[in-house]
N, C-alpha and C. Protein backbone atom coordinates (compact mmCIF):
# COMPACT_ATOMS: atom_id res chain seq x y z
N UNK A 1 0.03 -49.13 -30.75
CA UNK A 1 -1.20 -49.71 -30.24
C UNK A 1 -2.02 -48.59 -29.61
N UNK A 2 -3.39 -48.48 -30.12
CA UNK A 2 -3.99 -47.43 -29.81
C UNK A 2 -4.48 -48.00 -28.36
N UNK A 3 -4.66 -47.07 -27.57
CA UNK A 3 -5.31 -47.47 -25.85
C UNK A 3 -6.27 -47.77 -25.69
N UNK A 4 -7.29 -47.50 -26.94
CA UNK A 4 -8.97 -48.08 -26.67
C UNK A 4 -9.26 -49.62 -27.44
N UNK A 5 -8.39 -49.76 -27.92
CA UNK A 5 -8.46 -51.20 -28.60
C UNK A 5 -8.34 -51.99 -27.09
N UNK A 6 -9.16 -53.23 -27.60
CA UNK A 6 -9.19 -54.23 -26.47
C UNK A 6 -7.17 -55.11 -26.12
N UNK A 7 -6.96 -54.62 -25.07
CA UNK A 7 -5.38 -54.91 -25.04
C UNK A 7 -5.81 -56.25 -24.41
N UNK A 8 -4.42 -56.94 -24.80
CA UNK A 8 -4.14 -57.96 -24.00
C UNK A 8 -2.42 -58.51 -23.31
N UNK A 9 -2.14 -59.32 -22.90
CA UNK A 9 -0.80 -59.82 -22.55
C UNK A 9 -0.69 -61.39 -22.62
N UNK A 10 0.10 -61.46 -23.59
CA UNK A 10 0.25 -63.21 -24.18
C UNK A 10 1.79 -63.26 -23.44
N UNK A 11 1.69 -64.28 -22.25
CA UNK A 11 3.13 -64.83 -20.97
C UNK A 11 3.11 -66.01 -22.02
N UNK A 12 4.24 -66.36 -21.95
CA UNK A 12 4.91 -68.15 -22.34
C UNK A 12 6.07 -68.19 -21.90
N UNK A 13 5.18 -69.37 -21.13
CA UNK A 13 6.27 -69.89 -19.71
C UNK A 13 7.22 -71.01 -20.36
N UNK A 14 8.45 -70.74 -20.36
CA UNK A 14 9.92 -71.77 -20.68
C UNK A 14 10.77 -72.07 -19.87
N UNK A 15 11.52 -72.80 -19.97
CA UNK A 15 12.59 -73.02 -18.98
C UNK A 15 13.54 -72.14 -19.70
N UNK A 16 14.60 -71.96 -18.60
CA UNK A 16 15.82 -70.97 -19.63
C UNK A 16 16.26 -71.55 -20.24
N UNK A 17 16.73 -72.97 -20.76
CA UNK A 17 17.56 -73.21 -21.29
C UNK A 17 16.89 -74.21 -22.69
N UNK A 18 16.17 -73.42 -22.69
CA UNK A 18 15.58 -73.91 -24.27
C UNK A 18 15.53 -73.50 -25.08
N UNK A 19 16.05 -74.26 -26.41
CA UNK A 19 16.89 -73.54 -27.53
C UNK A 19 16.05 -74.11 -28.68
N UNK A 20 16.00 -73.20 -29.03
CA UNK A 20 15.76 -73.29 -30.74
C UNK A 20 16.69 -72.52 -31.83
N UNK A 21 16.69 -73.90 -32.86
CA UNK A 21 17.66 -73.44 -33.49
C UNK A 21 19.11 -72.63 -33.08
N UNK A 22 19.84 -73.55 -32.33
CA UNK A 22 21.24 -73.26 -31.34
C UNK A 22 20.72 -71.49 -30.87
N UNK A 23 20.14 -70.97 -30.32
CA UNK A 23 19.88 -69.82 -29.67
C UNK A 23 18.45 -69.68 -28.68
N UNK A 24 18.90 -69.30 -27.51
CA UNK A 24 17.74 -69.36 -26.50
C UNK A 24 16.26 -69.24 -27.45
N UNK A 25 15.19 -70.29 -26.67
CA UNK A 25 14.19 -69.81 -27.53
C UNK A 25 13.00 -68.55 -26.83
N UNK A 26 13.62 -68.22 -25.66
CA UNK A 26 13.16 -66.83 -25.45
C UNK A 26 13.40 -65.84 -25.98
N UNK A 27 14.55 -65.62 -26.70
CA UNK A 27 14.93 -64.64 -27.98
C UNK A 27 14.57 -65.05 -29.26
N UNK A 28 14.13 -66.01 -29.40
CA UNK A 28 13.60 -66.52 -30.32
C UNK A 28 12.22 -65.57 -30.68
N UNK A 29 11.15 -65.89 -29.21
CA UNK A 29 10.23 -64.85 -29.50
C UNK A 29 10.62 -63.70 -29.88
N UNK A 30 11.17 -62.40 -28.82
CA UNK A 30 10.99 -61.35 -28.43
C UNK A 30 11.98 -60.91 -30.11
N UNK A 31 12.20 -61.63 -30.83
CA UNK A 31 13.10 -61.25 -32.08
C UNK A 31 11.71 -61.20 -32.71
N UNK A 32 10.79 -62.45 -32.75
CA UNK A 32 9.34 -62.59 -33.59
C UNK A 32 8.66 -61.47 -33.39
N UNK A 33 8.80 -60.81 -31.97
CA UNK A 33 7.45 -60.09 -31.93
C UNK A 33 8.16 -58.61 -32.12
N UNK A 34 8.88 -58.61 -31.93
CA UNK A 34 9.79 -57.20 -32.87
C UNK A 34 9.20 -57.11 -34.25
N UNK A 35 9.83 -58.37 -34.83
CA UNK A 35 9.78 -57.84 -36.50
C UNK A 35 8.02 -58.19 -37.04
N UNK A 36 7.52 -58.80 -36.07
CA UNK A 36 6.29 -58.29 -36.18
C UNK A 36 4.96 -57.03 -35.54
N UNK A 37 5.86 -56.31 -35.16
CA UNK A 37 5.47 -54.88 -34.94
C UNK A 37 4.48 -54.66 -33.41
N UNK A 38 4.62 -56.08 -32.43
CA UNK A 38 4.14 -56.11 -31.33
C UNK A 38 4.22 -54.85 -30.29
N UNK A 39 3.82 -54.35 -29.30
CA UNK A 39 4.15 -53.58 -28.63
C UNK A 39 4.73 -52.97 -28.41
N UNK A 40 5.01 -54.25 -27.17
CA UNK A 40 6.57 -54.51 -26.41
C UNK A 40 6.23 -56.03 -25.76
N UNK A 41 7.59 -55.83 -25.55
CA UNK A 41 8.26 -57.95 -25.24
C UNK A 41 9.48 -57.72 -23.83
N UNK A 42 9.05 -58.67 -22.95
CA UNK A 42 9.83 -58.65 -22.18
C UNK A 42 10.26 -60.24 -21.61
N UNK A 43 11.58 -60.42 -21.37
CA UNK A 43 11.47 -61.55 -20.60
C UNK A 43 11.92 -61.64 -19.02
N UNK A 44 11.84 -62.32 -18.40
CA UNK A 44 11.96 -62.53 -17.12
C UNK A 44 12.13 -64.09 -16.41
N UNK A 45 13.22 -63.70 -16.02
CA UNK A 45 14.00 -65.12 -15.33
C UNK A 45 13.49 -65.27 -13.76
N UNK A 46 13.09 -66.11 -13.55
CA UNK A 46 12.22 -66.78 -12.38
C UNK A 46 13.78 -67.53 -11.79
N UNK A 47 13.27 -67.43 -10.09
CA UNK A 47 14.26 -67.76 -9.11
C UNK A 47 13.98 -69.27 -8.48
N UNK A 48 12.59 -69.44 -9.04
CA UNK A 48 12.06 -70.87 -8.43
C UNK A 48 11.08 -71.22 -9.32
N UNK A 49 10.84 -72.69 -9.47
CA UNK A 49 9.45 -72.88 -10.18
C UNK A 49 9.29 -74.26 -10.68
N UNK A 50 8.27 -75.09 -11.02
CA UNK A 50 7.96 -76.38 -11.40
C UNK A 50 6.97 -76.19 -12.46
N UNK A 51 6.98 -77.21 -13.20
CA UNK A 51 6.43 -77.34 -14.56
C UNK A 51 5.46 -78.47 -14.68
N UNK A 52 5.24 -79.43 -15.58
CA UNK A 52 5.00 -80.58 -15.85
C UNK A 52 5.35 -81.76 -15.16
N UNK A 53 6.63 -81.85 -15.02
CA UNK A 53 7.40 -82.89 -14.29
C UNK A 53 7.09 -82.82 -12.64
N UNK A 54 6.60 -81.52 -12.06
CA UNK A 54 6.65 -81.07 -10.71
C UNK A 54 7.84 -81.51 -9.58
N UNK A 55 8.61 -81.37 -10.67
CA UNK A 55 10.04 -81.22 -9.98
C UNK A 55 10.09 -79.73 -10.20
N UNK A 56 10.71 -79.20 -8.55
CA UNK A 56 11.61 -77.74 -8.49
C UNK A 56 12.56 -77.44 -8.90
N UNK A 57 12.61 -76.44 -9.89
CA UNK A 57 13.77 -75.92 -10.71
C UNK A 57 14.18 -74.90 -9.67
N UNK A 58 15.18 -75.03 -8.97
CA UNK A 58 15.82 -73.41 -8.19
C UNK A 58 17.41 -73.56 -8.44
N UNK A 59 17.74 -72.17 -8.35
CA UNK A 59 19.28 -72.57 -8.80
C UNK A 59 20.20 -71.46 -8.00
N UNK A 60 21.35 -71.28 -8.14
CA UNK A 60 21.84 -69.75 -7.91
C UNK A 60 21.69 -68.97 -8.69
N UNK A 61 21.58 -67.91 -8.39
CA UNK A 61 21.37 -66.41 -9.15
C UNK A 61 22.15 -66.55 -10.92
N UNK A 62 22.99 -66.76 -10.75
CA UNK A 62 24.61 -66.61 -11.80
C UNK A 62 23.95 -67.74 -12.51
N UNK A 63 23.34 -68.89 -12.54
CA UNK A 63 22.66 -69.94 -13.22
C UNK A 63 21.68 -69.40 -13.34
N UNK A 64 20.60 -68.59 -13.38
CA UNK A 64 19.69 -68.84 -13.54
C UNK A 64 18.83 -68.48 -15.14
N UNK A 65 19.89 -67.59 -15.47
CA UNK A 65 19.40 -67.64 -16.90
C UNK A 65 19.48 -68.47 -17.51
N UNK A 66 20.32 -69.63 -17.61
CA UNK A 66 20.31 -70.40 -18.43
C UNK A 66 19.87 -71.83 -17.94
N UNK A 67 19.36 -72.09 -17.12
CA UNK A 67 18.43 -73.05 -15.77
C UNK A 67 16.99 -73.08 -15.17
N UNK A 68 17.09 -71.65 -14.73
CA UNK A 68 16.17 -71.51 -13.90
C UNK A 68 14.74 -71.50 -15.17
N UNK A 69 13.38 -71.10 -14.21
CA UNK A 69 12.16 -70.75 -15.36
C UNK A 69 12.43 -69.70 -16.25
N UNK A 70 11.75 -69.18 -16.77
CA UNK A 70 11.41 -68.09 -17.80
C UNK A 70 10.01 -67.75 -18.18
N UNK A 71 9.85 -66.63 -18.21
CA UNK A 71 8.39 -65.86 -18.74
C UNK A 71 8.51 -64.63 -19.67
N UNK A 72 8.04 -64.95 -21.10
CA UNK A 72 8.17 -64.28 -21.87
C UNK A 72 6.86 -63.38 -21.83
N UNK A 73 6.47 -61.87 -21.51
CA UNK A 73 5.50 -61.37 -21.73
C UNK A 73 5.81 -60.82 -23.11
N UNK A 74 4.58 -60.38 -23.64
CA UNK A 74 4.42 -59.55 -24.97
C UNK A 74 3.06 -59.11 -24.62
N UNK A 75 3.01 -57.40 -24.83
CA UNK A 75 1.92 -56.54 -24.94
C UNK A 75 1.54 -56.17 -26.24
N UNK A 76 -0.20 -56.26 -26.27
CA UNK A 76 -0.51 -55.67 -27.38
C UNK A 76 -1.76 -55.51 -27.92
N UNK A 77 -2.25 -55.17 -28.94
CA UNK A 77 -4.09 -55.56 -29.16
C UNK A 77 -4.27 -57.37 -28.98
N UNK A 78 -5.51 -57.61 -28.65
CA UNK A 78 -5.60 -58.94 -28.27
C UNK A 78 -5.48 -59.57 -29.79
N UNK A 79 -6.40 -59.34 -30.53
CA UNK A 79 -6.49 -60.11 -31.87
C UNK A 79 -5.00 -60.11 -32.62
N UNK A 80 -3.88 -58.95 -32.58
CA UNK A 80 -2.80 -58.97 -33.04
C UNK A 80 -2.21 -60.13 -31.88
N UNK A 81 -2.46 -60.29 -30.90
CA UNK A 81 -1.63 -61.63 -30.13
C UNK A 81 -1.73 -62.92 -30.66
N UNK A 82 -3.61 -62.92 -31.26
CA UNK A 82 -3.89 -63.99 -31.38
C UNK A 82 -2.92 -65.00 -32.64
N UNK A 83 -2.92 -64.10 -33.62
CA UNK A 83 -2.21 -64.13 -34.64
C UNK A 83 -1.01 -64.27 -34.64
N UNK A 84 -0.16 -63.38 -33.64
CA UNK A 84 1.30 -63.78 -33.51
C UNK A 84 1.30 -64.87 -32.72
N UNK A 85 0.42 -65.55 -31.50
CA UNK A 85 0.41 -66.86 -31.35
C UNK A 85 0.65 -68.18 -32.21
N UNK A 86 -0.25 -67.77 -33.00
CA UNK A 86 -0.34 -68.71 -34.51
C UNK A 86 0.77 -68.95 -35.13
N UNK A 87 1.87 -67.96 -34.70
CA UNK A 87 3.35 -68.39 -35.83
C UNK A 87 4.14 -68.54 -34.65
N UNK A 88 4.15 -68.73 -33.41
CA UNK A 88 4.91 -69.71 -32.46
C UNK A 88 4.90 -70.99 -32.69
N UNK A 89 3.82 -71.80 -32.62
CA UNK A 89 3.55 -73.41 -33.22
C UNK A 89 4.97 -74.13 -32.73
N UNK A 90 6.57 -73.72 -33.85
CA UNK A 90 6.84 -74.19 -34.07
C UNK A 90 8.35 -73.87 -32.91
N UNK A 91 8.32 -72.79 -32.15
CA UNK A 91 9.07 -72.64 -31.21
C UNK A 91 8.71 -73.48 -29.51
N UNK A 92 7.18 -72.98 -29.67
CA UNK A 92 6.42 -73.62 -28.67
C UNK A 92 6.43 -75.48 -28.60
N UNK A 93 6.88 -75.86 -29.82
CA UNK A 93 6.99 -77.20 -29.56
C UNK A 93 8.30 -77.93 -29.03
N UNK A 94 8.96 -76.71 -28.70
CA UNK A 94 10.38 -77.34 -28.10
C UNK A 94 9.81 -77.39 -26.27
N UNK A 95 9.56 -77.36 -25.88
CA UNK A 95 8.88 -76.79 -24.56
C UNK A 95 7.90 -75.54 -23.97
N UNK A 96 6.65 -75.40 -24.07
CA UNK A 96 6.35 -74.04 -23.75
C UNK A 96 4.44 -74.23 -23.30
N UNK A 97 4.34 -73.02 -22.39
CA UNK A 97 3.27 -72.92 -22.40
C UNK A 97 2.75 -71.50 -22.23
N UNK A 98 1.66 -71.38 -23.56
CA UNK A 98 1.59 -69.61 -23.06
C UNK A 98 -0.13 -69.61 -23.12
N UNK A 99 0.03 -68.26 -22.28
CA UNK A 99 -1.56 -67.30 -21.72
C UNK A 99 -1.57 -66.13 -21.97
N UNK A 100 -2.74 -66.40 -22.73
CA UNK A 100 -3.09 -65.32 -23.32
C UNK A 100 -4.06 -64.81 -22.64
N UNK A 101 -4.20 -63.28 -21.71
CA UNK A 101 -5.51 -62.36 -20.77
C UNK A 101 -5.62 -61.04 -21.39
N UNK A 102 -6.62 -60.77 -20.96
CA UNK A 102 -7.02 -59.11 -21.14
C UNK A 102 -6.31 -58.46 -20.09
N UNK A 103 -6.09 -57.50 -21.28
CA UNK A 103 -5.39 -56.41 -19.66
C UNK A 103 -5.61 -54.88 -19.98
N UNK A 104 -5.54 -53.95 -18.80
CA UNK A 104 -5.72 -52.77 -19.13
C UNK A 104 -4.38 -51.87 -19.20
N UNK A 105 -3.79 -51.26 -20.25
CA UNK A 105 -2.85 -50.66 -20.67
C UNK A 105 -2.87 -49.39 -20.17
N UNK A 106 -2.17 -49.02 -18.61
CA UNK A 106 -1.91 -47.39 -18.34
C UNK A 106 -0.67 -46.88 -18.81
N UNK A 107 -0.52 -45.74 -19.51
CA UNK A 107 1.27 -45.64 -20.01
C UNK A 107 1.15 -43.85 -19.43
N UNK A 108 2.17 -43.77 -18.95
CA UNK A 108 1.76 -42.03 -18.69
C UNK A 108 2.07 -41.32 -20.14
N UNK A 109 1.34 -40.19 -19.94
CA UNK A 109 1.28 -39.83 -21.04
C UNK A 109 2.45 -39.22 -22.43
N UNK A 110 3.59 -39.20 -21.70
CA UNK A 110 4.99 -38.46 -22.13
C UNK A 110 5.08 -40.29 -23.02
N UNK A 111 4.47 -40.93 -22.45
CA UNK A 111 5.16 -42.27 -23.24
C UNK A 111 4.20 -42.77 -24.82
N UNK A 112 2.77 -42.52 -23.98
CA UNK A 112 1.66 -42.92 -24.93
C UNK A 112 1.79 -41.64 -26.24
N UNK A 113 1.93 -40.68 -26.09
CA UNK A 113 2.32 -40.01 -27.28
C UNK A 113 1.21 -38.77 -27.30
N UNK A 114 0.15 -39.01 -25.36
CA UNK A 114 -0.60 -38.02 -25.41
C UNK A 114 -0.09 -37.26 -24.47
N UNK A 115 -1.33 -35.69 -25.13
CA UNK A 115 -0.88 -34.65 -24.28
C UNK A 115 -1.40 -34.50 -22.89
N UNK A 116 -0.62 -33.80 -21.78
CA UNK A 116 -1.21 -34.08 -20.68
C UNK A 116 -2.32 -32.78 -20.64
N UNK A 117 -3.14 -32.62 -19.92
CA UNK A 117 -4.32 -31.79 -20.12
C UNK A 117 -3.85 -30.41 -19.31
């Protein structure tokens, strides 16, 4: 992903323990946006949080991956998000809600692949 393209960050918020096709469906993504040449993908397990129902999900630590919330980020050009949005549909209908923002991409330079001056 070049740095002057308009970046963005597409979050989709899950509970942990939602599965698609017998395997978490947070790996579900971060497998999608691999083999579709995304960024990078990260997920992150939340210690507290309410949804729809506005009941509090909190749990112990040792539960919480498979209990607690979840937030799947993925970085990347915005219009390439938009598109890999488009082929969630069918993961996103097990439970999910994602946001898609602009964001500004700093990477130091040993990472971005430039030279430092």
């Amino acid at each position: 992903m070049a740095l002057d393209e308009t970046s963005a960050r597409l979050t989709i918020h899950l509970s942990g323990n939602a599965v698609w096709h017998h395997k978490p469906a947070y790996a579900e993504i971060v497998h999608r946006a691999r083999a579709q040449g995304m960024a990078g993908a990260s997920v992150f397990h939340g210690i507290e949080g309410y949804g729809t129902h506005r009941m509090i999900h909190q749990d112990k630590p040792s539960r919480l991956r498979t209990h607690g919330p979840c937030a799947v980020v993925v970085v990347d050009a915005e219009e390439r998000l938009r598109v890999f949005l488009d082929t969630l549909e069918d993961v996103l209908s097990v439970n999910g809600v994602a946001v898609l923002d602009r964001a500004r991409i700093r990477m130091p330079a040993i990472l971005s692949g430039q030279e430092t001056p």
